[in-house]
Protein backbone atom coordinates (compact mmCIF):
# COMPACT_ATOMS: atom_id res chain seq x y z
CA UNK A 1 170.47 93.61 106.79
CA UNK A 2 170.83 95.61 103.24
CA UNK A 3 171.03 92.67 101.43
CA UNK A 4 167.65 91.20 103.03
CA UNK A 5 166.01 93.96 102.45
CA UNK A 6 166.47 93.96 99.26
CA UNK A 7 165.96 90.37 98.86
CA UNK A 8 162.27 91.18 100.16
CA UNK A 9 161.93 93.85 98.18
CA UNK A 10 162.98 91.69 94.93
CA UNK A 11 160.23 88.73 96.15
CA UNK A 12 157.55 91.44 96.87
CA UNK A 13 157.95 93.32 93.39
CA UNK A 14 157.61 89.53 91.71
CA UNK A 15 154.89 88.70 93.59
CA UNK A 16 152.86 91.95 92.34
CA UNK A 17 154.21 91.33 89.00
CA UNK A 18 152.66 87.53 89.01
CA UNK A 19 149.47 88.93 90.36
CA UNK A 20 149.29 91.26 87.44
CA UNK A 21 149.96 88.67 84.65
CA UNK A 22 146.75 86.91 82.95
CA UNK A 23 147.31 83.20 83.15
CA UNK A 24 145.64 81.02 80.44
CA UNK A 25 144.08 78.45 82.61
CA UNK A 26 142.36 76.19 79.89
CA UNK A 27 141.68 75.81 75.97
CA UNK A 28 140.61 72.75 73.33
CA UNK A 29 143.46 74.64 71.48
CA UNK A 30 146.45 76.98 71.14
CA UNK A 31 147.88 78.34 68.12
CA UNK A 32 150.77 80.59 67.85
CA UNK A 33 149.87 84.12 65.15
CA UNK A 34 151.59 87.37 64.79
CA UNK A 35 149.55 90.84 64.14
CA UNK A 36 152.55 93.27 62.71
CA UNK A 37 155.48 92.71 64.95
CA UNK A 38 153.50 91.77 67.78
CA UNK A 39 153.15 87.76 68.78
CA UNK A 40 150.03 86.18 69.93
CA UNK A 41 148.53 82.39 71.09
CA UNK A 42 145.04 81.99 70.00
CA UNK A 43 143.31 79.84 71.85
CA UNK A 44 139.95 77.45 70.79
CA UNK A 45 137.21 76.09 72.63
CA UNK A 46 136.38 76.16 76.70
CA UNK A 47 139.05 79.18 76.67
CA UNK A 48 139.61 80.46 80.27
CA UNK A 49 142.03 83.51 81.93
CA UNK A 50 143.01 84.26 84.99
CA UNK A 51 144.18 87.19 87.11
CA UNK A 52 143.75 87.27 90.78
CA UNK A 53 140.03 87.34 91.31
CA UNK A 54 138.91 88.10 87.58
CA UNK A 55 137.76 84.90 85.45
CA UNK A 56 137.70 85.11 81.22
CA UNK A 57 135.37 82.39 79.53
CA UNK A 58 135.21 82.71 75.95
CA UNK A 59 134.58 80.42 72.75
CA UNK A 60 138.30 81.97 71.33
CA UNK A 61 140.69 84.80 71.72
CA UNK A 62 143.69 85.89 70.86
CA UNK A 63 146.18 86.59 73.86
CA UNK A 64 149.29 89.12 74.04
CA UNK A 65 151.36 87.57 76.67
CA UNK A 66 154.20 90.34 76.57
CA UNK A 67 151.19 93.22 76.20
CA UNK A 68 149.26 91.18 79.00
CA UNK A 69 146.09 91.52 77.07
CA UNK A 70 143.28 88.96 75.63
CA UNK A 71 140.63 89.44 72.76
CA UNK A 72 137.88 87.38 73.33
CA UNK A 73 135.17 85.97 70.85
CA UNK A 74 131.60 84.28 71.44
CA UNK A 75 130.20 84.14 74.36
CA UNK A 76 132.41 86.25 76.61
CA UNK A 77 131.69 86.01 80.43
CA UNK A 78 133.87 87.65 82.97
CA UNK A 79 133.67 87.42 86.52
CA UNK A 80 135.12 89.43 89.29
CA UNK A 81 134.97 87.97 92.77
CA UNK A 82 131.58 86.18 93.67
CA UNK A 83 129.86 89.78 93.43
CA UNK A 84 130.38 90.78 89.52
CA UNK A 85 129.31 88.91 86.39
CA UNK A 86 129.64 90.15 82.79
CA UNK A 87 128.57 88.57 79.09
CA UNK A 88 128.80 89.85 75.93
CA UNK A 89 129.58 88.62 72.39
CA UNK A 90 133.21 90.35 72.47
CA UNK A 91 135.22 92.00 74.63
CA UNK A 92 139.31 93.46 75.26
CA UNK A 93 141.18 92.71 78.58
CA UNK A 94 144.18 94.63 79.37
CA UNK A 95 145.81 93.16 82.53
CA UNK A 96 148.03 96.24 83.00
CA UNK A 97 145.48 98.65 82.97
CA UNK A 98 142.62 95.92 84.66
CA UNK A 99 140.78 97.55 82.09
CA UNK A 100 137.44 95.07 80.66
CA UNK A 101 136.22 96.51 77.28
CA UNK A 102 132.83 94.69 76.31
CA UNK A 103 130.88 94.89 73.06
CA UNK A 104 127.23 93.56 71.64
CA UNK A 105 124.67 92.45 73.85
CA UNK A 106 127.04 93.57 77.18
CA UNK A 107 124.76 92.05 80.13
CA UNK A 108 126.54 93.60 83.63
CA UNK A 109 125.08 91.92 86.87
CA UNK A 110 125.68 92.56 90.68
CA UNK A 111 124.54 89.88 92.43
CA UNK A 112 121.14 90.61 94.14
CA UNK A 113 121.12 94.32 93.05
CA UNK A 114 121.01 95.57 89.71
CA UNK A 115 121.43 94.34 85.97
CA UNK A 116 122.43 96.62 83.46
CA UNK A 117 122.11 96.27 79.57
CA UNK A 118 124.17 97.73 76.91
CA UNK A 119 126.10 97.20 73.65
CA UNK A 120 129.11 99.09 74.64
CA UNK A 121 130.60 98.99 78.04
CA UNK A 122 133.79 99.44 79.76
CA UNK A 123 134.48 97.63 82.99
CA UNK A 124 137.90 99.59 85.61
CA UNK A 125 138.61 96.69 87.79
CA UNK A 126 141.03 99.31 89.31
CA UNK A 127 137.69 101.86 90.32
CA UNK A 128 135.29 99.30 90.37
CA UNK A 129 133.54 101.57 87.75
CA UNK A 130 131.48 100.20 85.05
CA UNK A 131 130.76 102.98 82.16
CA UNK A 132 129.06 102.91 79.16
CA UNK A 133 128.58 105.63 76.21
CA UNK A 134 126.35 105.24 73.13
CA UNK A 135 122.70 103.51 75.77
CA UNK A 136 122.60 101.36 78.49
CA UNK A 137 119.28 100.10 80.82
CA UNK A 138 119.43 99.17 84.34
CA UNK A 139 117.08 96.68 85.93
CA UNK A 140 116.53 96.21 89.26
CA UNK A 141 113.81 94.58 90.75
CA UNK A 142 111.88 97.99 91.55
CA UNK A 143 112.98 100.46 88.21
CA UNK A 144 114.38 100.58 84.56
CA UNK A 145 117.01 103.09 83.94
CA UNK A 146 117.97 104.16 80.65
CA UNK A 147 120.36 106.70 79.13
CA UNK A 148 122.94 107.36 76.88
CA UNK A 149 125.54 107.88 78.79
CA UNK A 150 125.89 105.93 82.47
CA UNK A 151 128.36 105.32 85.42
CA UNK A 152 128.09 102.28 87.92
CA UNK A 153 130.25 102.14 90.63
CA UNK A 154 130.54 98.53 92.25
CA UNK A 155 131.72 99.42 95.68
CA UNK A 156 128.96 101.95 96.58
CA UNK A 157 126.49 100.83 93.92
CA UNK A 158 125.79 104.28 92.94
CA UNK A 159 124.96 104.61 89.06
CA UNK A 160 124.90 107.96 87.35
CA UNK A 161 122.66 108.46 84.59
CA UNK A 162 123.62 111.49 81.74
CA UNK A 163 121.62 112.39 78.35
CA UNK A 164 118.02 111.25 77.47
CA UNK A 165 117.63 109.81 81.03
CA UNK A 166 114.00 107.62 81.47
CA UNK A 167 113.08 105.67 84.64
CA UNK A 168 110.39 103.49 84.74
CA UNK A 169 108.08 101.89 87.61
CA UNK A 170 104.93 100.72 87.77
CA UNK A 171 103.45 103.58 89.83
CA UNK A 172 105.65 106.36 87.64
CA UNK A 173 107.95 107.63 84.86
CA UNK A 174 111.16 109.73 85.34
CA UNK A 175 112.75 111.91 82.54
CA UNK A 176 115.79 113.68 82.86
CA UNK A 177 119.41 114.86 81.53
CA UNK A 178 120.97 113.83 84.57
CA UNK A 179 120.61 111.59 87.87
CA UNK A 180 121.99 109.26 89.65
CA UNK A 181 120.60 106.06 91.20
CA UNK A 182 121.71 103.40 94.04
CA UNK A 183 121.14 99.86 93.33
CA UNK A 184 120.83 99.03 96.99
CA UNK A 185 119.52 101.47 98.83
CA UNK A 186 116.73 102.44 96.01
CA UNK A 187 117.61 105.78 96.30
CA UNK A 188 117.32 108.73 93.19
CA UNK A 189 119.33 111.47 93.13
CA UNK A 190 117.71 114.47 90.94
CA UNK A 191 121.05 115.91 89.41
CA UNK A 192 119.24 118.51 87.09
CA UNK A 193 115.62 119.41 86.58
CA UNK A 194 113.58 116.03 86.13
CA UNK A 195 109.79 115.06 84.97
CA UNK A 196 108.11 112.59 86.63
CA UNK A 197 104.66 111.40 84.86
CA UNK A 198 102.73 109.08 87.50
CA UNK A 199 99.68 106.45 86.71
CA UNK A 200 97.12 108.77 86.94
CA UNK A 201 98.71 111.32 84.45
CA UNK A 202 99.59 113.78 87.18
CA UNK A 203 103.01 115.41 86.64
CA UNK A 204 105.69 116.77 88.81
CA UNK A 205 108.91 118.46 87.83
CA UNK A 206 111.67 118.94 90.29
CA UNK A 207 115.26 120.33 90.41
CA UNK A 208 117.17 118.86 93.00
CA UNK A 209 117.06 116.50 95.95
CA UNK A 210 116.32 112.50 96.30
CA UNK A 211 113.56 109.85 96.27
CA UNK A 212 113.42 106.30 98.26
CA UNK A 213 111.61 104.30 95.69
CA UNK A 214 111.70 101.60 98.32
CA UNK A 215 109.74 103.50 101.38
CA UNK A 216 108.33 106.41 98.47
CA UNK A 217 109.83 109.38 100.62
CA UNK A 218 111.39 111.89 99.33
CA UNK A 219 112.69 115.67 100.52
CA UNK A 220 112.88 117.56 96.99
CA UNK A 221 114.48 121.28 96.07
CA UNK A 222 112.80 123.42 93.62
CA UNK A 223 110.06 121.86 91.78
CA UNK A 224 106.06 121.59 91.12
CA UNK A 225 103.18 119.28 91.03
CA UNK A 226 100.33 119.11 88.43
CA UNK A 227 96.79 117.40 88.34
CA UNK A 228 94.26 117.99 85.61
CA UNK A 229 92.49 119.99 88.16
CA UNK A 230 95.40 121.59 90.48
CA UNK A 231 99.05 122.72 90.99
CA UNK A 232 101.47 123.26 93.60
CA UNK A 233 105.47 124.35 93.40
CA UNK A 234 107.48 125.44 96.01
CA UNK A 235 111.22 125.52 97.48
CA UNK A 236 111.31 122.36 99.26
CA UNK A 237 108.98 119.96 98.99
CA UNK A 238 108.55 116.25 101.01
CA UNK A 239 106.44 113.15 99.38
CA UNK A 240 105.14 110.12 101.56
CA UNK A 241 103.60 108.49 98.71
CA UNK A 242 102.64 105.29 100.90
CA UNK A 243 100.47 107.34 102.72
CA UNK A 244 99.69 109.84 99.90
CA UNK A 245 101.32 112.79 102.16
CA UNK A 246 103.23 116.14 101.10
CA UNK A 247 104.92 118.88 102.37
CA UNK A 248 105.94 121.82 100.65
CA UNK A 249 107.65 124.78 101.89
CA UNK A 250 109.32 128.11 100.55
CA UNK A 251 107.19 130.70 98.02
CA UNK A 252 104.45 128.02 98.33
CA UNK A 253 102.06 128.44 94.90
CA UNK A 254 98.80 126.20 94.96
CA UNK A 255 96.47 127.03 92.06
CA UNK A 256 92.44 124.88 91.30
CA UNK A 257 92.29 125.26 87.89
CA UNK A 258 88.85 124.61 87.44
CA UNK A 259 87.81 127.75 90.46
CA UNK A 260 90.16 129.91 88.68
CA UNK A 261 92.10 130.29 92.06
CA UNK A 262 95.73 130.38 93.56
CA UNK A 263 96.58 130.19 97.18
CA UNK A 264 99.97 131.69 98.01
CA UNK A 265 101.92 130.91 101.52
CA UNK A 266 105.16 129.84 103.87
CA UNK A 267 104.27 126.40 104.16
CA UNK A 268 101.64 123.89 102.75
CA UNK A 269 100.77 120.17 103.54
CA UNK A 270 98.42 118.20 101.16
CA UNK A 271 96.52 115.20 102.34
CA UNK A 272 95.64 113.57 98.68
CA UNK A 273 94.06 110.19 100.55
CA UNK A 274 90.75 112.95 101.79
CA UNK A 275 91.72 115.51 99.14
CA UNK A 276 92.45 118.44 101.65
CA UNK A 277 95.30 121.05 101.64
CA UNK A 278 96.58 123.60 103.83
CA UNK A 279 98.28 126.63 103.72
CA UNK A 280 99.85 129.10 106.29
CA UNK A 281 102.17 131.69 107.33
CA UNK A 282 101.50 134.74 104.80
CA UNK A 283 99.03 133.04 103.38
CA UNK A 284 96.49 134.68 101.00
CA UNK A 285 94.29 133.90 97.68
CA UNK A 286 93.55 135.53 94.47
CA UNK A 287 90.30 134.41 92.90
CA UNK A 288 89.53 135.71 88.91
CA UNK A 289 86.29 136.78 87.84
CA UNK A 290 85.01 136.08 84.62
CA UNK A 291 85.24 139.53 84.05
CA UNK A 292 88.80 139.71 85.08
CA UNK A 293 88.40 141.58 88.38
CA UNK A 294 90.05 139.28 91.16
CA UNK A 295 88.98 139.24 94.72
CA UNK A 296 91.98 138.82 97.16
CA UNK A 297 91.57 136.88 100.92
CA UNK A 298 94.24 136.95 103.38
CA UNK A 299 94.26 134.32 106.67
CA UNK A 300 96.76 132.98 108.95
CA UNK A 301 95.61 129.62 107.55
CA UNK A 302 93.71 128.43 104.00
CA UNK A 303 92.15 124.89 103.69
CA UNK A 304 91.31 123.53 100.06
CA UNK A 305 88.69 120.39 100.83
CA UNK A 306 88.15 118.83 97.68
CA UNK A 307 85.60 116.47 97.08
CA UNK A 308 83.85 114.12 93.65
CA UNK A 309 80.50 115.25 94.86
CA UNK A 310 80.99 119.33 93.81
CA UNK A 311 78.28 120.05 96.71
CA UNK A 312 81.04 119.06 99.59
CA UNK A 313 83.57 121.17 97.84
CA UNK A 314 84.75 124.12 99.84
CA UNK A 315 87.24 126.67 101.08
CA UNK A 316 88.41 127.56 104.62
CA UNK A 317 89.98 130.34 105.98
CA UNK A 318 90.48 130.74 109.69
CA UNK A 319 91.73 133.73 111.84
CA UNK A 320 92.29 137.22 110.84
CA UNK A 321 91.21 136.80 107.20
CA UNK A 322 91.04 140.03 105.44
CA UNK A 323 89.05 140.50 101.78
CA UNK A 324 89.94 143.25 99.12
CA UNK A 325 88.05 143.60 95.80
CA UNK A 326 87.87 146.86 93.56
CA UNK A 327 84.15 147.71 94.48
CA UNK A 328 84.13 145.23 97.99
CA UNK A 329 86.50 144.67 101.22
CA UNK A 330 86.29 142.91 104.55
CA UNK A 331 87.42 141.20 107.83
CA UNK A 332 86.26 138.26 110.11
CA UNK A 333 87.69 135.68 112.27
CA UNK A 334 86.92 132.73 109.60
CA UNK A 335 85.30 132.43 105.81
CA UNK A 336 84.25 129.61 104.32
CA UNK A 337 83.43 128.99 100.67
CA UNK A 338 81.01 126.52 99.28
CA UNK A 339 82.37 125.88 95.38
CA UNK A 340 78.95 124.32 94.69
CA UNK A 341 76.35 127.03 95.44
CA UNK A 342 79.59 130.11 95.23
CA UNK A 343 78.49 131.28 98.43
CA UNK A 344 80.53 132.83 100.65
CA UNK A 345 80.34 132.58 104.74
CA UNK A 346 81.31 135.51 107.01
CA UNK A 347 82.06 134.21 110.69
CA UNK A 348 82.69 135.94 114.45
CA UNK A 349 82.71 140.26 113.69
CA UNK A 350 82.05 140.01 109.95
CA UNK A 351 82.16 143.48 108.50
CA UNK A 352 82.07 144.15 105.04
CA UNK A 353 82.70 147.68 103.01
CA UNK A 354 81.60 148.74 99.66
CA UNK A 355 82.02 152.26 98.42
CA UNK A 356 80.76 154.35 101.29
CA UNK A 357 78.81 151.42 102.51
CA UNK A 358 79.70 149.10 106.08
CA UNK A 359 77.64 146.14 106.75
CA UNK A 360 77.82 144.28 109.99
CA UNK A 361 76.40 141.26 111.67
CA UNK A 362 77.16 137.87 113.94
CA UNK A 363 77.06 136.40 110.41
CA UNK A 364 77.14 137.54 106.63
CA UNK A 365 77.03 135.31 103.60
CA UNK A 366 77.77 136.60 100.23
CA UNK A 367 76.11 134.99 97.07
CA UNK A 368 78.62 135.46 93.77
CA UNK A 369 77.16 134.73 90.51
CA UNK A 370 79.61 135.21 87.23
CA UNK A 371 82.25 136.24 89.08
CA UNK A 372 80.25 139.25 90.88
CA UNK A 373 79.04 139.63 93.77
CA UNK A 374 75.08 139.29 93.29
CA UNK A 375 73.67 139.30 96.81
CA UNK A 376 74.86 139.66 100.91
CA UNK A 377 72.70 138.08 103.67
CA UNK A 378 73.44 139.66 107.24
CA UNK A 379 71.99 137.33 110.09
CA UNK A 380 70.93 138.68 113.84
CA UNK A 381 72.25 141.88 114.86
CA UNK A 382 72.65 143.46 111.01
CA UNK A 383 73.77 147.23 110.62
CA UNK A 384 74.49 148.84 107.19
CA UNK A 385 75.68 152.41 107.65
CA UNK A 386 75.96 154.41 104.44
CA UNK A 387 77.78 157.55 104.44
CA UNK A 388 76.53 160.89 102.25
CA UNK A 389 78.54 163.55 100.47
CA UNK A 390 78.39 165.78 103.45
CA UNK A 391 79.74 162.68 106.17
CA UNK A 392 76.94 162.22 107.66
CA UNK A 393 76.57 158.67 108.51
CA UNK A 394 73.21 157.19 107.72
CA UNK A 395 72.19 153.96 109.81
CA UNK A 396 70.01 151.10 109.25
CA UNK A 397 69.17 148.11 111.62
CA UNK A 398 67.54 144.86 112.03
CA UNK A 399 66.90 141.47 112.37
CA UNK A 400 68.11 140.33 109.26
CA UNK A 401 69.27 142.05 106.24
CA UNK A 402 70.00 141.65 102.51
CA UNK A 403 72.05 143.63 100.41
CA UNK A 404 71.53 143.23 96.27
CA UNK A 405 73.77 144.65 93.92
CA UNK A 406 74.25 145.27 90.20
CA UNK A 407 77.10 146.34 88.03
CA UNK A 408 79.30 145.93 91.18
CA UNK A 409 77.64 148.47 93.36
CA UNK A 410 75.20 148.12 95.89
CA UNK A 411 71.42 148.83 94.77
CA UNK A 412 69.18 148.14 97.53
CA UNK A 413 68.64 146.97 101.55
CA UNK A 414 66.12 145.30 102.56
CA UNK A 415 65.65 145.08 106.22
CA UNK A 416 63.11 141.84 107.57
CA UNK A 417 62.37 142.51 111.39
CA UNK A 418 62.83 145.05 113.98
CA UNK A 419 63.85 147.74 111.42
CA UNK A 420 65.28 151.34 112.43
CA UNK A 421 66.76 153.29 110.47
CA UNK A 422 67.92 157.53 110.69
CA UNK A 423 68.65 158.94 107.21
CA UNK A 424 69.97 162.78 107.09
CA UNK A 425 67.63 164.86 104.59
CA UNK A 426 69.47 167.30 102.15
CA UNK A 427 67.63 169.92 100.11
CA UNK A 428 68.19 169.03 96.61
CA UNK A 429 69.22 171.56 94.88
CA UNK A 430 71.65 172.86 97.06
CA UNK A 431 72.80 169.91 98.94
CA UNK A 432 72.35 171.55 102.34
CA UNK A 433 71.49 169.37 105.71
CA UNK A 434 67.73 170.50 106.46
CA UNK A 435 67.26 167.38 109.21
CA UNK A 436 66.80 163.98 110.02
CA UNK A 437 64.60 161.28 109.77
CA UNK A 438 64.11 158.61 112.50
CA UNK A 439 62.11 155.74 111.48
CA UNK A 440 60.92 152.45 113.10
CA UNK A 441 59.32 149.87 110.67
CA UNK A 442 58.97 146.32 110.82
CA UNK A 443 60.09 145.95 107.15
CA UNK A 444 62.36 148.72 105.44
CA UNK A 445 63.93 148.89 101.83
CA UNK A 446 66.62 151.40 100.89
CA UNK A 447 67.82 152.12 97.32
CA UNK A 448 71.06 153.48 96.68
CA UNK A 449 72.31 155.34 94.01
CA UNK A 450 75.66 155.66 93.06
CA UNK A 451 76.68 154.03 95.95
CA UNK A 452 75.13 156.39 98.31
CA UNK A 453 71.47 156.14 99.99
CA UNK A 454 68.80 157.84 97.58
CA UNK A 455 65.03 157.09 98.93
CA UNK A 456 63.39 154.78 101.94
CA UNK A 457 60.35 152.66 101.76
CA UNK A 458 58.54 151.43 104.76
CA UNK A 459 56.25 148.72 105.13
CA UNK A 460 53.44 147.88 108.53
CA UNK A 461 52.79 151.41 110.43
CA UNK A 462 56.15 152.89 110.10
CA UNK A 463 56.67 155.55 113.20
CA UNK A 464 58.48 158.08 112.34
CA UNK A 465 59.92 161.43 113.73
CA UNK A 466 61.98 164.41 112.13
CA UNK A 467 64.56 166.00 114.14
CA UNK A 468 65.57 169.99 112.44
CA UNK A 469 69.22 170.63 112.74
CA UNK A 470 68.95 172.96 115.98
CA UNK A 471 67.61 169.96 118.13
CA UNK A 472 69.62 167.32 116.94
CA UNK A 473 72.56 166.52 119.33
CA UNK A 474 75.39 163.76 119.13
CA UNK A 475 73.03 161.35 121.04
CA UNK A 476 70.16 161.44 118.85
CA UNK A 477 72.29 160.95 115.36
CA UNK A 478 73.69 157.16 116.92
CA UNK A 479 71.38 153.81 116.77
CA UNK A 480 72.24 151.89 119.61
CA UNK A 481 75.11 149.28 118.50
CA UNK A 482 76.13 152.10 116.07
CA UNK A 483 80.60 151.30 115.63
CA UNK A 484 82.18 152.96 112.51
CA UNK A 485 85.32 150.90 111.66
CA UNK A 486 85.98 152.77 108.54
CA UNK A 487 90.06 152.82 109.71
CA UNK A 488 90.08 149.01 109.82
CA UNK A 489 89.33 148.87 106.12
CA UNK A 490 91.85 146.69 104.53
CA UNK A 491 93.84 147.85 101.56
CA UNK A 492 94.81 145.97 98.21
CA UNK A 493 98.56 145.75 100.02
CA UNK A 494 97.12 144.66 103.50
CA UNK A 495 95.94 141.16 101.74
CA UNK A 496 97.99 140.64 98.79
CA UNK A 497 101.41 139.71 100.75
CA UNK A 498 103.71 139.46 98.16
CA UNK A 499 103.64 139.17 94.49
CA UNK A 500 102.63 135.75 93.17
């Protein structure tokens, strides 16, 4: 039983040993040589080696039997299996190590998935690795990748890409120091921060993740998006460039270049076939003047519609939105902003503040020239209360109203229909409360000074009554609708939700 066993052992160590021996198959010639003490056959003409599933073809080489090695000259080709072919004008096979060294013009093909070019490669028949260190380019039939460095693996078809990295496609450009590529599945694999430059000159840097260059999806970590006219980086972001879809979530940053405004948020989704984004959760804006002041908007949702013809340009904001400027804040249910006229539009309980000033109505719409705010319609229902030095709140109310400022502060009201108005009268000098005035006019216009209400004007048969202070009551100093939301006023840290 000893003795068979090792009689088996014996045959199966011979067997491995003849499978790991390159056979010289065919040659025109053979000549015997030496190289130091070291003998070798070179062989002529139609020269080809065997071992197991690898095939040499050459025009010459010199072969090392007792190293189990071959140099080959002119128009080297080795095969491995039916899967692997490689040419190049030289090369080194060491049978021991199954180690292919190829050199000048290396061309490495897997069948029916990716070519790759080079003038220096080494093939490890034992890792199925090919490897190659001073430039290579592979070609498949959807990208180009170069480097200077590179790494394909045969069994998994996985290539890794190091230094001076560029892929190319027709809809896109890739630079990088390091990523790595399947052959089959199409598949990029952002190693370290990469570049991409697409056909319209919009560019996109991103840290990690992967991109199917077959379906153009991709779930990204850590990167940014740029257009001549817009940005956008975030923590995570998904592409569906087929249907011209993203995603981006995390410390979401969206900035229009050209409207000098960023939208900050949780989450953002960007339809670039109609041009419209969307941001939510903590979302909020930051618009600069051209003076530098910056008005801030808060919403539980922003929506950037862009548009070629500027007049269908606009801005949405929906739900809870909150407004804080240095001279101007305000709330309502929804804003929108038309980029082509820069007017703004105050929907469902607008109410706006500015200095001692509240303005109400079922709808407001703000006119901002230069950066400023220039002008504020109020629509059906309007109420501007202004409160003086001694709290007294004076009221004004009508049909319509609008508001005109200058130098950031409100100058004048004028009221157009159904105008009332009570104003509390204060001795100059001293500043003491000596009454009130109650005044109905058809058409009113206040100016304001310093903020604050300074004189009245009224137009068509004003009627008008003043009340001392011993007969005024509570009653008599309220217009009917009269609501002072003075502790709803939204502060600087109420919209601006974290720091962008």
């Amino acid at each position: 039983m000893v003795r068979l066993l090792s009689v088996l052992l014996v045959l199966f160590s011979l067997a491995l040993y003849g499978q790991s021996r390159i056979t010289l198959k065919q040659a025109d010639q053979l000549r015997g040589g030496r190289r130091g003490d070291e003998r070798f056959d070179r062989v002529i003409g139609n020269v080809v080696f065997v071992q197991n599933r690898t095939t040499i073809y050459c025009d010459s080489a010199l072969f090392f039997r007792k190293a189990n090695r071959v140099e080959a000259y002119g128009n080297v080709r080795i095969t491995d299996g039916d899967s692997v072919t490689i040419t190049a004008v030289r090369g080194e096979y060491d049978g021991n190590r199954r180690l292919a060294k190829l050199r000048q013009k290396v061309v490495f093909t897997k069948l029916q998935t990716a070519t790759l070019y080079t003038d220096f490669l080494d093939f490890d028949r034992e890792r199925n690795e090919a490897r190659y260190f001073n430039g290579g380019r592979l070609v498949d039939s959807i990208n180009v990748l170069t480097s200077r460095k590179g790494y394909y693996n045969v069994n998994n078809n996985l290539a890794s890409f190091k230094r001076d990295v560029v892929v190319k496609n027709p809809d896109y450009t890739m630079t990088s120091d390091s990523l790595q590529y399947n052959s089959a599945t199409k598949i990029i694999y952002f190693r370290t921060p990469t570049t991409v430059i697409d056909k319209d000159n919009n560019k996109a840097v991103y840290e990690g993740g992967q991109y199917d260059t077959k379906t153009q999806q991709s779930a990204l970590a850590r990167g940014m998006a740029e257009s001549q006219s817009y940005s956008i980086k975030g923590e995570r972001i998904f592409l569906d460039d087929q249907r011209r879809f993203y995603r981006v979530q995390g410390n979401v940053v969206m900035t229009s270049k050209e409207e000098n405004l960023t939208i900050y948020g949780d989450e953002s989704i960007f339809d670039r076939k109609n041009n419209i984004g969307k941001v939510y959760g903590n979302a909020w804006l930051a618009k600069v003047a051209d003076e530098g002041d910056t008005l801030f908007l808060s919403a539980d949702t922003l929506v950037n519609i862009d548009h070629p013809d500027p007049g269908r340009k606009r801005l949405l904001a929906y739900h809870h939105v909150k407004i804080w400027k240095s001279d101007m804040q305000g709330l309502a249910d929804s804003v929108v902003y038309h980029q082509a006229d820069s007017m703004l539009y105050f929907y469902r309980s607008p109410v706006l503040w500015t200095q001692g000033n509240q303005m109400l109505a079922d709808t407001i719409t703000m006119l901002i020239e230069r950066g400023q705010i220039s002008k504020v319609f109020l629509t059906s229902n309007s109420f501007v209360i202004s409160v003086d030095t001694l709290k007294n709140y004076n009221q004004m109310k009508g049909r319509k109203m609008t508001a005109y400022f200058r130098n950031q502060q409100l100058s004048h009201v004028v009221v157009d229909g159904n105008g009332e108005s009570l104003f509390f009268a204060l001795e100059d000098k001293t500043n003491a409360f000596i009454g009130m005035n109650k005044i109905i006019c058809s058409n009113i216009t206040i100016r304001f000074k310093d903020g604050v209400a300074n004189n009245v004007t009224f137009y068509v048969k004003p009627e008008a009554e003043f009340i001392p202070p011993h007969e005024l009551v509570k009653e008599k100093t309220r217009l009917k609708g009269f609501i002072w939301l003075g502790d709803s006023r939204p502060r600087r840290s109420d919209v601006v939700r974290r720091k962008g």
